[in-house]
PDB file of N, CA and C in Angstrom:
ATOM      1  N   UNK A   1     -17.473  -9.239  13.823  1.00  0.00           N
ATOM      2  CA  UNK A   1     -16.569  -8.289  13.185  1.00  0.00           C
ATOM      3  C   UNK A   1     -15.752  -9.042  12.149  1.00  0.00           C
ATOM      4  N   UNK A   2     -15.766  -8.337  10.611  1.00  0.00           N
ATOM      5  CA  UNK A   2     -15.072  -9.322   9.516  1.00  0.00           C
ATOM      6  C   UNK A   2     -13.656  -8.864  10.389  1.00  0.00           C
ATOM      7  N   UNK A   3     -12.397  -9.800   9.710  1.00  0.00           N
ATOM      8  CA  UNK A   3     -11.121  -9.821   9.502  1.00  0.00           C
ATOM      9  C   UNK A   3     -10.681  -8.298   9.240  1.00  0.00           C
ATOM     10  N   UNK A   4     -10.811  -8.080   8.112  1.00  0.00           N
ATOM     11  CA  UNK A   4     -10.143  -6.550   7.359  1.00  0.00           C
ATOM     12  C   UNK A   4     -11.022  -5.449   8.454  1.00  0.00           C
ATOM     13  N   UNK A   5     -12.209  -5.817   9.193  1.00  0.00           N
ATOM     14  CA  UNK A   5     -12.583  -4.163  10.189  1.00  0.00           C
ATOM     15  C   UNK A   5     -11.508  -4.444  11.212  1.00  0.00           C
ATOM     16  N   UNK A   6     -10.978  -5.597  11.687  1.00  0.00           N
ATOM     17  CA  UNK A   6      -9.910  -5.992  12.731  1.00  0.00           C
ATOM     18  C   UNK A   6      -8.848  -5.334  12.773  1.00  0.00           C
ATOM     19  N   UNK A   7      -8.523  -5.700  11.417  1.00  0.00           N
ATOM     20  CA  UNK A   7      -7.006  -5.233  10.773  1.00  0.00           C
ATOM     21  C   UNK A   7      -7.047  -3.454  10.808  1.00  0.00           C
ATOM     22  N   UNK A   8      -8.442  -2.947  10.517  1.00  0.00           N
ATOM     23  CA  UNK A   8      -8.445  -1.583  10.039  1.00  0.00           C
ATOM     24  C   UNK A   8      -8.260  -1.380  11.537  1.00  0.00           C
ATOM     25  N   UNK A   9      -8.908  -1.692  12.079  1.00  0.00           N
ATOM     26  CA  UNK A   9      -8.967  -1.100  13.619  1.00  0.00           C
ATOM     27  C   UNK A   9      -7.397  -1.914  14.408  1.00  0.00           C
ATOM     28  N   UNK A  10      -6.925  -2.731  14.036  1.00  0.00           N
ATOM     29  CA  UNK A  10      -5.358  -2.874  14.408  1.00  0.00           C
ATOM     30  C   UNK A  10      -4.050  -1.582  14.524  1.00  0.00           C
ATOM     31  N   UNK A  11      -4.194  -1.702  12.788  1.00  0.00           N
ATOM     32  CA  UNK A  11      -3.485  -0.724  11.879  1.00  0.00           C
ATOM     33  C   UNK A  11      -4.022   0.506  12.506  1.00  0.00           C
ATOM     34  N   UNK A  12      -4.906   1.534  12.364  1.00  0.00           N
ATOM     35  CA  UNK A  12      -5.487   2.385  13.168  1.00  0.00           C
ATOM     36  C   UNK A  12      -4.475   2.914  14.326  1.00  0.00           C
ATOM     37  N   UNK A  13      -4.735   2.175  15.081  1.00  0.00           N
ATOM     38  CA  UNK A  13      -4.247   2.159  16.724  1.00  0.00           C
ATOM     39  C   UNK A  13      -2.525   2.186  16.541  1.00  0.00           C
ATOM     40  N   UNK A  14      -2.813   1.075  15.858  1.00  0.00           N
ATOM     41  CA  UNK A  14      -0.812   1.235  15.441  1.00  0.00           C
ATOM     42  C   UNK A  14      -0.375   2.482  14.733  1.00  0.00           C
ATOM     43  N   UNK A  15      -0.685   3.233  13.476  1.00  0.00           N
ATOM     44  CA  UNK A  15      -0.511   3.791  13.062  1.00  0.00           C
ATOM     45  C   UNK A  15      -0.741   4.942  12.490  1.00  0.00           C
ATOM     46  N   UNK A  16      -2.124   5.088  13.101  1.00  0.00           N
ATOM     47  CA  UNK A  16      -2.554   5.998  12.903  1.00  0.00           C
ATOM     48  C   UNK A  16      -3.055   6.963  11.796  1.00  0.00           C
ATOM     49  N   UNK A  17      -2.879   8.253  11.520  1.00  0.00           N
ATOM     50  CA  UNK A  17      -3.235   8.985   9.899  1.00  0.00           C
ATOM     51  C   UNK A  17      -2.377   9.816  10.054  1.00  0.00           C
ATOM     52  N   UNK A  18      -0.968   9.920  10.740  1.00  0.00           N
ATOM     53  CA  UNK A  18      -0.679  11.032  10.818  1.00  0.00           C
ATOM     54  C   UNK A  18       0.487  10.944   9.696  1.00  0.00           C
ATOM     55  N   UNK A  19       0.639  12.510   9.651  1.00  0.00           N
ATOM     56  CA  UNK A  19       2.247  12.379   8.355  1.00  0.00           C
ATOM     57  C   UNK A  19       3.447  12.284   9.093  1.00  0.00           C
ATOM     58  N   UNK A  20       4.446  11.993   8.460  1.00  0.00           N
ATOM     59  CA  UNK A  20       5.726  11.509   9.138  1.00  0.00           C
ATOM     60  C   UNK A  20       6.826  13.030   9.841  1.00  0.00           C
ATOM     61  N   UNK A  21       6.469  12.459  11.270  1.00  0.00           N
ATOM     62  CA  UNK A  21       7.120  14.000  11.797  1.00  0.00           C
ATOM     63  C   UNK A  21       8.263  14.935  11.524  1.00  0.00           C
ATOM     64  N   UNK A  22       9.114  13.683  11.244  1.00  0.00           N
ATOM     65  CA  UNK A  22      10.796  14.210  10.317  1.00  0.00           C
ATOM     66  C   UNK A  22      11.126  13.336   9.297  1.00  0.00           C
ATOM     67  N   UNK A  23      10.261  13.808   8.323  1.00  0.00           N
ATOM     68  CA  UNK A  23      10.952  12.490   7.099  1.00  0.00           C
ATOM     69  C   UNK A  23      12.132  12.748   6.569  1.00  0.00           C
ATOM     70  N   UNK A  24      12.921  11.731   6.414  1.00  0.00           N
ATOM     71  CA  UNK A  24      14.636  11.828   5.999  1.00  0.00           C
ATOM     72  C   UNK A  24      14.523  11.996   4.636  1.00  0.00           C
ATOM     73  N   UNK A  25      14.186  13.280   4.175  1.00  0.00           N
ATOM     74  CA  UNK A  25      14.190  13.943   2.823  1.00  0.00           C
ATOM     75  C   UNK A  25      12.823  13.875   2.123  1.00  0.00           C
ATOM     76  N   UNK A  26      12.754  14.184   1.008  1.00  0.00           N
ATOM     77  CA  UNK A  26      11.455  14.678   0.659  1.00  0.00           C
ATOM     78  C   UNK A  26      10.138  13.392   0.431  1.00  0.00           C
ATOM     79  N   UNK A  27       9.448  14.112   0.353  1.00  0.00           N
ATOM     80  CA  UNK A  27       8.149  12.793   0.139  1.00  0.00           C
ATOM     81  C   UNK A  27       8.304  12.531  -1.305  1.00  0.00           C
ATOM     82  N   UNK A  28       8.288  10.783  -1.590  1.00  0.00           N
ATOM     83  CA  UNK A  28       8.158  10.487  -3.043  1.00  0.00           C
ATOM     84  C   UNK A  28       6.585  10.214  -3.300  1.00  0.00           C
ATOM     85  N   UNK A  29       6.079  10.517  -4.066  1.00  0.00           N
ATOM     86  CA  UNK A  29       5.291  10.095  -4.799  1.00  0.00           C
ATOM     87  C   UNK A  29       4.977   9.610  -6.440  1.00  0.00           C
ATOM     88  N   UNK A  30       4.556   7.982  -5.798  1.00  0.00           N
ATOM     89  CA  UNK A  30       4.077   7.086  -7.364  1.00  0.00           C
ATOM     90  C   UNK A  30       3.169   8.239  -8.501  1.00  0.00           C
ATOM     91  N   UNK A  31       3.564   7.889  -9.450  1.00  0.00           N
ATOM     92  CA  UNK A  31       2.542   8.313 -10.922  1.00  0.00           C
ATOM     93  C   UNK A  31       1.101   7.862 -10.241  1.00  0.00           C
ATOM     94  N   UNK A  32       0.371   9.066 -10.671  1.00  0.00           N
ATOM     95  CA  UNK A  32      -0.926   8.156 -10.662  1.00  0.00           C
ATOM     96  C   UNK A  32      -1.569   6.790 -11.184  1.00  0.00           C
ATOM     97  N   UNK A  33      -1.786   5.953 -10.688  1.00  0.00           N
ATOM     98  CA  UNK A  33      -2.442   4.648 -11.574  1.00  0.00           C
ATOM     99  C   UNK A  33      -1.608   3.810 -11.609  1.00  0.00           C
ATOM    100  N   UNK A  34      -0.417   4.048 -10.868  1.00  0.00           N
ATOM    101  CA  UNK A  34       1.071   3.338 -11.424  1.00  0.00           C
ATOM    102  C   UNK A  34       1.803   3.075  -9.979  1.00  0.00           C
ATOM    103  N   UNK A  35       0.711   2.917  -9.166  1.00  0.00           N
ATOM    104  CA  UNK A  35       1.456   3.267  -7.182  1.00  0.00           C
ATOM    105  C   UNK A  35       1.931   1.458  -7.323  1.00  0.00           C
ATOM    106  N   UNK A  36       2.962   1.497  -6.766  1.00  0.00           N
ATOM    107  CA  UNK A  36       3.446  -0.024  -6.886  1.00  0.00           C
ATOM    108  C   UNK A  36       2.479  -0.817  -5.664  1.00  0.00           C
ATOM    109  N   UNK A  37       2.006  -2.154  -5.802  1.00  0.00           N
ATOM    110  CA  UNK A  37       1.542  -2.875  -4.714  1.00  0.00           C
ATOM    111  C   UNK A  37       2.634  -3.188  -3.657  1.00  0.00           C
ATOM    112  N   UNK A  38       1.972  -3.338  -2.203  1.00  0.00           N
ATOM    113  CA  UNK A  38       2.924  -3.423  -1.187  1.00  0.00           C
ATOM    114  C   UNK A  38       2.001  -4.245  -0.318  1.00  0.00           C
ATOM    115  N   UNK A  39       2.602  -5.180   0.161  1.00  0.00           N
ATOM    116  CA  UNK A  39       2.017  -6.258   1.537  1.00  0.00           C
ATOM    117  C   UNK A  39       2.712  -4.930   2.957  1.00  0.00           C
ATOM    118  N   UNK A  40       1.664  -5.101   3.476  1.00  0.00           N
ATOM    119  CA  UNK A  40       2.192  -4.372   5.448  1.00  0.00           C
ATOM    120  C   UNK A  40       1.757  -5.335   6.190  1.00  0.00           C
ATOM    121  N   UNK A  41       3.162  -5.607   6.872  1.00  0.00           N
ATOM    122  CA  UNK A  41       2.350  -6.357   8.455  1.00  0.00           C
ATOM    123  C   UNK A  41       1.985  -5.853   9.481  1.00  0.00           C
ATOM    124  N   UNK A  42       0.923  -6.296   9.861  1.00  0.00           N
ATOM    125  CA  UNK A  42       0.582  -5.741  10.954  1.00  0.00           C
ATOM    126  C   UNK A  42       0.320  -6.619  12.039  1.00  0.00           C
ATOM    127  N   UNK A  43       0.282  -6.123  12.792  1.00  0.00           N
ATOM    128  CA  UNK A  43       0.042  -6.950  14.751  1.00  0.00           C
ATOM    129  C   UNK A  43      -0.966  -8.553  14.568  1.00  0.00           C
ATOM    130  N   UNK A  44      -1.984  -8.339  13.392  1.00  0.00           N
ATOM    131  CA  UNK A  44      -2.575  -9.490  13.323  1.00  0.00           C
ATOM    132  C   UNK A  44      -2.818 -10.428  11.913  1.00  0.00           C
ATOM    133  N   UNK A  45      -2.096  -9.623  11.224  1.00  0.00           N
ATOM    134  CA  UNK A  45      -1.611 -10.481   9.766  1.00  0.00           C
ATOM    135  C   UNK A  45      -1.136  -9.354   8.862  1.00  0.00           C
ATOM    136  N   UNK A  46      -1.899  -9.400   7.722  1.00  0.00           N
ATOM    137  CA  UNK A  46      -1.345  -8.336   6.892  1.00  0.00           C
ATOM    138  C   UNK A  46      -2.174  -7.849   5.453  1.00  0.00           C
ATOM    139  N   UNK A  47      -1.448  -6.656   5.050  1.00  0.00           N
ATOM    140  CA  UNK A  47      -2.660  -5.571   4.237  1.00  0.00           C
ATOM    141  C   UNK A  47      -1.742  -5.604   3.042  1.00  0.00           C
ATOM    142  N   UNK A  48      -2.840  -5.966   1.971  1.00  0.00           N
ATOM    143  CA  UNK A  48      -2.241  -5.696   0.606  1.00  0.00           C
ATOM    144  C   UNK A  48      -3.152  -4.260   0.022  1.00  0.00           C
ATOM    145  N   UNK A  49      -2.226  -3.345  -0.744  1.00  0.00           N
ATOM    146  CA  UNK A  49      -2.818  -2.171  -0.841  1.00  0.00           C
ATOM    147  C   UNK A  49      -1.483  -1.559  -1.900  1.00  0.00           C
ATOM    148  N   UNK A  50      -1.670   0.085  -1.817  1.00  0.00           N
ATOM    149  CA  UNK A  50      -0.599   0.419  -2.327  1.00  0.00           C
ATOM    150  C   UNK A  50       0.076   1.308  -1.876  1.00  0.00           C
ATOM    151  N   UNK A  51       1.239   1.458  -2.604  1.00  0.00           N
ATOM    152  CA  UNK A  51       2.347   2.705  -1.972  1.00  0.00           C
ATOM    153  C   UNK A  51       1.756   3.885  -2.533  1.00  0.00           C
ATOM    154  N   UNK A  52       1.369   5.077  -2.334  1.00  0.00           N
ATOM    155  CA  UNK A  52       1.329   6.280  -2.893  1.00  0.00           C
ATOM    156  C   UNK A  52       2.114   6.846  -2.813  1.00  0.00           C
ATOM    157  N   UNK A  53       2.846   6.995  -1.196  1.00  0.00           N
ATOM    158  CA  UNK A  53       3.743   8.415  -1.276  1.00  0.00           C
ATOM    159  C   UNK A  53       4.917   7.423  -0.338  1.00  0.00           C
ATOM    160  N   UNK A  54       6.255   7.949  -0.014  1.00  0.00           N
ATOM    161  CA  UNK A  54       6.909   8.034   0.697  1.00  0.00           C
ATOM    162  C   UNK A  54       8.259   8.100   0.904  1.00  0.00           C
ATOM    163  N   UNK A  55       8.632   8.112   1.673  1.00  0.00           N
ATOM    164  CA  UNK A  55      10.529   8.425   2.895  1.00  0.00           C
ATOM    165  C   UNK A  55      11.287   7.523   2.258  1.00  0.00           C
ATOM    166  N   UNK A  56      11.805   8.000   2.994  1.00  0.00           N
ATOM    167  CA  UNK A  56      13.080   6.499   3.569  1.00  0.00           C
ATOM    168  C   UNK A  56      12.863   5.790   4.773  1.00  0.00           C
ATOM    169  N   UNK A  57      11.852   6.431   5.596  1.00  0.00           N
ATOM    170  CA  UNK A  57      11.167   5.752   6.600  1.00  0.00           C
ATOM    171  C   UNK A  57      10.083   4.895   6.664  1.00  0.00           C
ATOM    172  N   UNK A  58       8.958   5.836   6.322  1.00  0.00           N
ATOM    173  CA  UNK A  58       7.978   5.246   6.160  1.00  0.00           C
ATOM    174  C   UNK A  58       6.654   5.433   5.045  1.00  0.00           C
ATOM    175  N   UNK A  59       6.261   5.045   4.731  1.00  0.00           N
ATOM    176  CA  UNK A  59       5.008   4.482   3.013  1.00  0.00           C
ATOM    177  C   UNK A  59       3.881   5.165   3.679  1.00  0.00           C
ATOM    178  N   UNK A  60       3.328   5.694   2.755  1.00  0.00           N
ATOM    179  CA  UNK A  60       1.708   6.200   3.094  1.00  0.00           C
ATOM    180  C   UNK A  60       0.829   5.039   2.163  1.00  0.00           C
ATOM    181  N   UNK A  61       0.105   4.186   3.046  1.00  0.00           N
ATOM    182  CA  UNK A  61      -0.470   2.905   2.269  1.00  0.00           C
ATOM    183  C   UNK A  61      -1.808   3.153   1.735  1.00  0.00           C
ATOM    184  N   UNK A  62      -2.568   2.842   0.505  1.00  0.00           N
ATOM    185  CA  UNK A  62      -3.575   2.851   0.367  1.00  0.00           C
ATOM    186  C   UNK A  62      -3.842   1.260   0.215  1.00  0.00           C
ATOM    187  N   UNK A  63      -5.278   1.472   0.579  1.00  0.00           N
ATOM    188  CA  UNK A  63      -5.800   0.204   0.370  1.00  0.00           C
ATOM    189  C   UNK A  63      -7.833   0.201   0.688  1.00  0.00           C
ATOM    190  N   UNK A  64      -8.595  -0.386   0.061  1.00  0.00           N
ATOM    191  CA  UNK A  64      -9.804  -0.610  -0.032  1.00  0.00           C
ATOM    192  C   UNK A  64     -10.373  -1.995   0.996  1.00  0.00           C
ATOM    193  N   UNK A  65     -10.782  -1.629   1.871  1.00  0.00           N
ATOM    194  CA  UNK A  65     -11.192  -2.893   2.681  1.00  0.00           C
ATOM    195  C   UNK A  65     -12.456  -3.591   2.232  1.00  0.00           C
ATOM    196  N   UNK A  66     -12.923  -4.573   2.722  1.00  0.00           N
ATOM    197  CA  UNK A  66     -14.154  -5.540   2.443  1.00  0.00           C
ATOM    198  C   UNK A  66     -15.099  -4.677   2.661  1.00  0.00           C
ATOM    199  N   UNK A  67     -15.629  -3.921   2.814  1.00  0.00           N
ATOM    200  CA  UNK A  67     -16.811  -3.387   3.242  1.00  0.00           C
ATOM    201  C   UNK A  67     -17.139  -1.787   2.163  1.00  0.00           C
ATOM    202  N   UNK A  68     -15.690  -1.761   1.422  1.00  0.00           N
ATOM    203  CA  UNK A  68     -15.612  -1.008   0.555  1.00  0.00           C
ATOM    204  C   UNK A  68     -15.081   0.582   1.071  1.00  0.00           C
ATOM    205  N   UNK A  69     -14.740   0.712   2.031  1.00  0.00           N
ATOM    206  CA  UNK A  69     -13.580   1.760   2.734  1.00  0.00           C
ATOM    207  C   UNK A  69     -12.685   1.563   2.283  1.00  0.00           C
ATOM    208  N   UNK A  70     -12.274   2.701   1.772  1.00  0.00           N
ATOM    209  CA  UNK A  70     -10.847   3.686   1.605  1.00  0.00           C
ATOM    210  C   UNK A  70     -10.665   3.833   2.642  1.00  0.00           C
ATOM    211  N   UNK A  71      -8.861   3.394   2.585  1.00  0.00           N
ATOM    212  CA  UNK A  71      -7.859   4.004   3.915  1.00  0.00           C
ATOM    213  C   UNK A  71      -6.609   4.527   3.448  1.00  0.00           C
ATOM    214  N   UNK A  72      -5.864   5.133   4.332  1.00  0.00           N
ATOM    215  CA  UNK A  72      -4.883   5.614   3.702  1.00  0.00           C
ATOM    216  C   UNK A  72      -4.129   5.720   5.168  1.00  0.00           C
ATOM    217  N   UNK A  73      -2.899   5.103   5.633  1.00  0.00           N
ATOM    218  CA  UNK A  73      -1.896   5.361   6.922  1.00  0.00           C
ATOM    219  C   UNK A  73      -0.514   5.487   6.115  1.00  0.00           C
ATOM    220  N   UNK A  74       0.002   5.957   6.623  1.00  0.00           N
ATOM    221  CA  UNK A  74       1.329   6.456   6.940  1.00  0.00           C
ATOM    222  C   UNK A  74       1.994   5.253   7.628  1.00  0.00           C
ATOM    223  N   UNK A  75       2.631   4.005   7.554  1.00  0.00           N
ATOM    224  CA  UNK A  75       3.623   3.046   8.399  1.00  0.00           C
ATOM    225  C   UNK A  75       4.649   3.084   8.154  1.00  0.00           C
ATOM    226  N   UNK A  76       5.414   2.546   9.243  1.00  0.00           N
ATOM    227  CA  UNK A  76       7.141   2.419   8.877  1.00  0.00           C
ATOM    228  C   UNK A  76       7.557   1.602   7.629  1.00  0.00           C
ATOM    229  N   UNK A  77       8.750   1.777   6.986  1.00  0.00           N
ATOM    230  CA  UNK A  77       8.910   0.985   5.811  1.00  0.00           C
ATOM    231  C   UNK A  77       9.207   0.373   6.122  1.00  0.00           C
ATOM    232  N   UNK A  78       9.678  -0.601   7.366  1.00  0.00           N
ATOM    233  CA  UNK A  78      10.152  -1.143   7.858  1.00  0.00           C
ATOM    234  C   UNK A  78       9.059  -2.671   7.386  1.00  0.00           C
ATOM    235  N   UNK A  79       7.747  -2.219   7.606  1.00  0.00           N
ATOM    236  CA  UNK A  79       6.785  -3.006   7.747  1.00  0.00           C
ATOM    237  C   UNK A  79       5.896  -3.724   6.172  1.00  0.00           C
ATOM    238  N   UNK A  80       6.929  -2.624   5.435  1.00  0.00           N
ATOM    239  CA  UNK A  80       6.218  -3.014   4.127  1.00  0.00           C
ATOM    240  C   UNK A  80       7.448  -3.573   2.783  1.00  0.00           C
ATOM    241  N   UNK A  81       6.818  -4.418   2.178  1.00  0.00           N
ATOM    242  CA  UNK A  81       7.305  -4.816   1.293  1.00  0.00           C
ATOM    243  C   UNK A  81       6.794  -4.710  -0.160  1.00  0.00           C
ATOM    244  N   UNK A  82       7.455  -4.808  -1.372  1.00  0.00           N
ATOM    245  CA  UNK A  82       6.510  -4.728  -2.396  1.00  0.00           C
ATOM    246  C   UNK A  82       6.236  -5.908  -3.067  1.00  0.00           C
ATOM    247  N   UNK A  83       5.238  -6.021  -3.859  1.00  0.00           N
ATOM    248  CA  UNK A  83       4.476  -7.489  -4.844  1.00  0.00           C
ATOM    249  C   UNK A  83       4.017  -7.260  -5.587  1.00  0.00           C
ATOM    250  N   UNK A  84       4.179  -7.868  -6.838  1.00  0.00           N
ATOM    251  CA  UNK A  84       3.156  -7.994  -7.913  1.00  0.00           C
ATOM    252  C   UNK A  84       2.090  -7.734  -7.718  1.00  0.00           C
ATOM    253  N   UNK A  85       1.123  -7.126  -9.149  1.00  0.00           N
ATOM    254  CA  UNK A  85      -0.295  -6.839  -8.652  1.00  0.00           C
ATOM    255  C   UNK A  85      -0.955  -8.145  -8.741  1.00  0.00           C
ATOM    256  N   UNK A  86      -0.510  -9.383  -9.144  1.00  0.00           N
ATOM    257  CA  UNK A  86      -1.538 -10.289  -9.401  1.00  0.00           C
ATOM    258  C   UNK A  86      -0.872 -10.863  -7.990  1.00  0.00           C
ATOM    259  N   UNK A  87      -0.546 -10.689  -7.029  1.00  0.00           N
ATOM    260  CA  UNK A  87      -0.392 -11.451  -5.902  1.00  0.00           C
ATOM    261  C   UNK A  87      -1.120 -11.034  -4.739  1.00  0.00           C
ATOM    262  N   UNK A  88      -1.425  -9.906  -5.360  1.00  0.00           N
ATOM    263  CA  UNK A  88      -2.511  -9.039  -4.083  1.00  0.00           C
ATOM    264  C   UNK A  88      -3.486  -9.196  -3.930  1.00  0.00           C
ATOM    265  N   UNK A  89      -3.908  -9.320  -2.655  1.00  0.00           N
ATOM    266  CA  UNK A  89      -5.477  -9.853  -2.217  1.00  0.00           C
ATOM    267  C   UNK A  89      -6.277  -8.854  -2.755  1.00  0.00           C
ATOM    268  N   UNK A  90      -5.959  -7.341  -3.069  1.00  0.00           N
ATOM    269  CA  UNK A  90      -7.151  -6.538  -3.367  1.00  0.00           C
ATOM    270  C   UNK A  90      -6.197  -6.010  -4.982  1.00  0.00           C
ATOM    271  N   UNK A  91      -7.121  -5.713  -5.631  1.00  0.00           N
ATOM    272  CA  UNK A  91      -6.610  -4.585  -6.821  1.00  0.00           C
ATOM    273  C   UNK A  91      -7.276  -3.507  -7.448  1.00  0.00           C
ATOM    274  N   UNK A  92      -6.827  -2.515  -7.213  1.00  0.00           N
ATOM    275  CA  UNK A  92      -7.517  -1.384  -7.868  1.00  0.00           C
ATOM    276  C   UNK A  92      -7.944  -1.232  -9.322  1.00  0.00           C
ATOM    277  N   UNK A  93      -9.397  -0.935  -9.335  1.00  0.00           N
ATOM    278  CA  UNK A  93     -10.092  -1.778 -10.758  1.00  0.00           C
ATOM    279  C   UNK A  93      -9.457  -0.325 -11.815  1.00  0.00           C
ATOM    280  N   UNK A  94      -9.063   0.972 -11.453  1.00  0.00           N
ATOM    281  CA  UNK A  94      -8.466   1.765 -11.973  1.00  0.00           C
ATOM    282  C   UNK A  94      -6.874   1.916 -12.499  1.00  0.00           C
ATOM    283  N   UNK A  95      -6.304   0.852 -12.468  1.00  0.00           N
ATOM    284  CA  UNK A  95      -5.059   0.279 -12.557  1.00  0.00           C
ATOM    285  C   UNK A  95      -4.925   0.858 -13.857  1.00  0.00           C
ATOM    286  N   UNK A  96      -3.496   1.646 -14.597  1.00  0.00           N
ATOM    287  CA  UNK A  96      -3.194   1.827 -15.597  1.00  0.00           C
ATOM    288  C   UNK A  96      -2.615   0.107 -16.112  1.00  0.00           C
ATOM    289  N   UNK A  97      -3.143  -0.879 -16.807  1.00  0.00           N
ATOM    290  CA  UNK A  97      -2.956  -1.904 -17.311  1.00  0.00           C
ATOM    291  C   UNK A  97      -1.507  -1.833 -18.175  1.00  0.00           C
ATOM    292  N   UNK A  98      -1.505  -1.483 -18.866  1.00  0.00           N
ATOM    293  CA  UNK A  98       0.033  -1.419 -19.700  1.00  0.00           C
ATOM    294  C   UNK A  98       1.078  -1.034 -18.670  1.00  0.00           C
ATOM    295  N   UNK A  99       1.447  -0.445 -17.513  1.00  0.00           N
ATOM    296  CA  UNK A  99       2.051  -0.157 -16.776  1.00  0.00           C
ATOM    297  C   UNK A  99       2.640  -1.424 -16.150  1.00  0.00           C
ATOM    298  N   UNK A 100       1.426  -2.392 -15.587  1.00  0.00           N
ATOM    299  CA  UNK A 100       2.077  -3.412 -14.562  1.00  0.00           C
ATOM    300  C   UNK A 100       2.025  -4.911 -15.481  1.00  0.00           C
ATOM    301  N   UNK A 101       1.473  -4.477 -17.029  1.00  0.00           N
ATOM    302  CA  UNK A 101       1.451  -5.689 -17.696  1.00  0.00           C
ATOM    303  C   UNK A 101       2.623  -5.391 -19.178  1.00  0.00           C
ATOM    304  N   UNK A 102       3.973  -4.793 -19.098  1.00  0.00           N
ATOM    305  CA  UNK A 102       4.269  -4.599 -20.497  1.00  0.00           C
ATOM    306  C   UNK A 102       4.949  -5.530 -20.739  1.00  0.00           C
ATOM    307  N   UNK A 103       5.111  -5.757 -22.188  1.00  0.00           N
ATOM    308  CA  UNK A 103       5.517  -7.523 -22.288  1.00  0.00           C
ATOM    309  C   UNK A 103       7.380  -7.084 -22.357  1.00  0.00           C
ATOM    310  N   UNK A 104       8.188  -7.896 -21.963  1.00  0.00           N
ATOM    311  CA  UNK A 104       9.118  -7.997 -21.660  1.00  0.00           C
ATOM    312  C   UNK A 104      10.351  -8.053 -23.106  1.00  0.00           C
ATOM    313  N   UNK A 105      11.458  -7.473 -22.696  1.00  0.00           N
ATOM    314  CA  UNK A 105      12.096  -7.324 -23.947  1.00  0.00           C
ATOM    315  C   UNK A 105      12.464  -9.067 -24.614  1.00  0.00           C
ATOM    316  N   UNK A 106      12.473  -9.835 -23.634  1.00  0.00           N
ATOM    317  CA  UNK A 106      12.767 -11.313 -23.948  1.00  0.00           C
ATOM    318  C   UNK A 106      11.886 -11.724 -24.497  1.00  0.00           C
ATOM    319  N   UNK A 107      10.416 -11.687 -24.412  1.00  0.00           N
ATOM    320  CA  UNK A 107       9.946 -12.271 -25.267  1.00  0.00           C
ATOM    321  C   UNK A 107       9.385 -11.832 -26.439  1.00  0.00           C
ATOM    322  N   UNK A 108       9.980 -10.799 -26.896  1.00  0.00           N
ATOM    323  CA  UNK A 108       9.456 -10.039 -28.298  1.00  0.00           C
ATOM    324  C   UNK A 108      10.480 -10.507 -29.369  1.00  0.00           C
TER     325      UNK A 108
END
């Protein structure tokens, strides 16, 4: 069994697919193409993927595993943090590019 079916089947068990039973106000959702990257830990290391939607509680994560599965859980925010896209183990080849690359007012 690779690493990432581990993790899927970790995450899974931990967290399941379900939506958040009382979210503390409305669901946010990222622009398309524009979902910020987020590291989650989980019970046996951790998932780089992205934020699509969420709380003040908890992130609905996407992320593409080794085997080429789409997933999508719902975890506590507790568990997630955000990162650069060039720090992430996976990246979505559909990435709006000017979004996570615009050049900075300092160096113009």
């Amino acid at each position: 069994m690779s690493e990432a079916v581990a993790i899927v089947e970790v995450m899974t068990s931990l967290l399941g697919t379900r939506m958040p039973s009382a979210p503390a106000g409305p669901v946010t959702h990222a622009h398309y193409r524009r979902e910020p990257y987020v590291r989650c830990r989980t019970g046996n290391g951790t998932v780089d993927g992205k934020a699509v939607a969420w709380t003040r509680t908890e992130v609905l994560l996407h992320w593409i595993d080794d085997d080429g599965q789409a997933h999508n859980r719902w975890t506590p925010a507790s568990t997630v943090r955000r990162i650069a896209r060039d720090d992430s183990a996976w990246r979505d080849p559909y990435d709006d590019f000017r979004f996570y690359y615009q050049s900075s007012p300092a160096a113009a």
